[in-house]
Protein backbone atom coordinates (compact mmCIF):
# COMPACT_ATOMS: atom_id res chain seq x y z
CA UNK A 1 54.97 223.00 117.65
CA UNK A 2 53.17 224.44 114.59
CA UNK A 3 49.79 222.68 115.75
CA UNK A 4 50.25 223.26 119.06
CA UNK A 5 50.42 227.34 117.43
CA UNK A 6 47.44 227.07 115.43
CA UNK A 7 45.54 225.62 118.33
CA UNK A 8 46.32 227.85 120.61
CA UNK A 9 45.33 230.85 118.03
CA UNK A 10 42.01 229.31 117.14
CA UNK A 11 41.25 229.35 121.00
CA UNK A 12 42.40 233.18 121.32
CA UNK A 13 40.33 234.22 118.43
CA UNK A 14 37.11 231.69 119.19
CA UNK A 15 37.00 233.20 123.41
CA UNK A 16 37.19 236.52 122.12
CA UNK A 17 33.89 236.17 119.77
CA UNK A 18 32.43 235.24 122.46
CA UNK A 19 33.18 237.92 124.97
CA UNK A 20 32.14 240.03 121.72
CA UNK A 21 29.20 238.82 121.43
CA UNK A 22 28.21 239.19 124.97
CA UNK A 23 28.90 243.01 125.28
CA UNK A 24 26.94 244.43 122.00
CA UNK A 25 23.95 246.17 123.53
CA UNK A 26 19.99 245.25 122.59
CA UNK A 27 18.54 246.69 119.89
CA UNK A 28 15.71 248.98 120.54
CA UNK A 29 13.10 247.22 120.31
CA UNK A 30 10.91 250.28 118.89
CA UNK A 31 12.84 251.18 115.94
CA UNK A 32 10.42 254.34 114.98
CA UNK A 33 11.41 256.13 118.29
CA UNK A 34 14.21 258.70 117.39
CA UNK A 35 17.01 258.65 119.78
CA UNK A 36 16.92 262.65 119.95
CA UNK A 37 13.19 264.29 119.57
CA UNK A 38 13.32 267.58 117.30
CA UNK A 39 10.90 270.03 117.28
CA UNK A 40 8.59 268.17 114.80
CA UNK A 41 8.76 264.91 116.15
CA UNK A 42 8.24 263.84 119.62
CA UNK A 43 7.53 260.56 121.29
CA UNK A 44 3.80 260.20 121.97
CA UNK A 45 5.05 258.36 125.29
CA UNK A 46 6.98 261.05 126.48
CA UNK A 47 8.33 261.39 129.32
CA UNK A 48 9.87 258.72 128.03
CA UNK A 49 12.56 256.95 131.29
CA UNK A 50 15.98 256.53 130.51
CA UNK A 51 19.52 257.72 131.31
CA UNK A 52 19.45 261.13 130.92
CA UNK A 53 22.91 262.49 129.13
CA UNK A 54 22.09 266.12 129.09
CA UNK A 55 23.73 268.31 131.28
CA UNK A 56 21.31 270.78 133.85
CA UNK A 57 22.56 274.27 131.18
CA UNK A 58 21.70 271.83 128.14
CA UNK A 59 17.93 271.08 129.77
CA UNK A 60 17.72 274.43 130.66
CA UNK A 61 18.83 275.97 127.46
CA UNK A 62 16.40 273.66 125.39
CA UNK A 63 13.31 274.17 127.81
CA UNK A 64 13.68 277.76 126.68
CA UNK A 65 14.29 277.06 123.00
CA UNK A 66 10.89 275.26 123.31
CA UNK A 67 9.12 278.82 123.93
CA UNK A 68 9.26 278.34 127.96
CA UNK A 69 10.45 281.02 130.02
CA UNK A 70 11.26 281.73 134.06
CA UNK A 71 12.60 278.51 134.46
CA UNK A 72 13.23 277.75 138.04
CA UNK A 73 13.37 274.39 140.17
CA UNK A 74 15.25 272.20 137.67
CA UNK A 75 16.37 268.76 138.83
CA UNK A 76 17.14 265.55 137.57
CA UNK A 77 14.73 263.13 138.62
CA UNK A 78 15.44 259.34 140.08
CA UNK A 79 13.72 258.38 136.65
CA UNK A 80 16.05 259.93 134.86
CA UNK A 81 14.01 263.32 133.47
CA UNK A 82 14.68 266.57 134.04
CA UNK A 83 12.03 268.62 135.95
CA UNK A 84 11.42 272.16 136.35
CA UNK A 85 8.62 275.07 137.20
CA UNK A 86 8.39 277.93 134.12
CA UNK A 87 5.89 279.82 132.41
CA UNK A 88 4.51 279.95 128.48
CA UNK A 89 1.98 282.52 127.54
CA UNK A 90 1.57 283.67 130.91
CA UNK A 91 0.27 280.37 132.50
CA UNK A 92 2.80 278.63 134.92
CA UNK A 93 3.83 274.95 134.64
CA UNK A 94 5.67 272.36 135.05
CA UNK A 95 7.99 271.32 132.06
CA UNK A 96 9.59 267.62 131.98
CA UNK A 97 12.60 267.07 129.57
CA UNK A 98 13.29 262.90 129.03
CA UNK A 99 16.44 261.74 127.51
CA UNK A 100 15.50 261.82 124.11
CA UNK A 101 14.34 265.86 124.06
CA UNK A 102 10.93 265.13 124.64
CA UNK A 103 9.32 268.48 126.06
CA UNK A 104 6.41 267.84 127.71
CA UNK A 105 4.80 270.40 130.20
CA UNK A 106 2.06 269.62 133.02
């Protein structure tokens, strides 16, 4: 009965190491790229694809922290990055906002 206890156990703990195994996500495979851009450092790749996590007041909001203003037209796109129309120093454009902050206007 003992044995027949340990067995059993060893088979619990051994399935569930597996099914642990198989649900730890990838690494990224380009450890330099911050997860969240800041003003000094942005992805040279940016717009950079991905699932987007902020919300449309959070793109918004940060679009106009970046020195953008009028911002008008914003939409998540099927990529995953946030699109909008707004102006900087007078000139009108088109600002993209990626997943990891990246700001990068058109």
């Amino acid at each position: 009965m003992k044995k027949m206890l340990i067995a059993t156990a060893a088979i619990a703990l051994s399935a569930t190491s597996v099914f642990a195994q198989g649900t730890k996500p990838a690494a990224n495979p380009d450890g330099d790229t911050p997860a969240v851009a800041t003003p000094s450092e942005q992805n040279t790749t940016a717009p950079v694809e991905g699932a987007n996590s902020f919300t449309e007041g959070q793109a918004k909001d940060r679009i106009v922290e970046a020195g953008y203003a009028d911002v008008a037209d914003l939409k998540l796109d099927d990529k995953g990055v946030w699109q909008a129309k707004a102006t900087k120093d007078g000139k009108s454009v088109m600002v993209s906002l990626d997943y990891q902050g990246n700001i990068v206007a058109k």
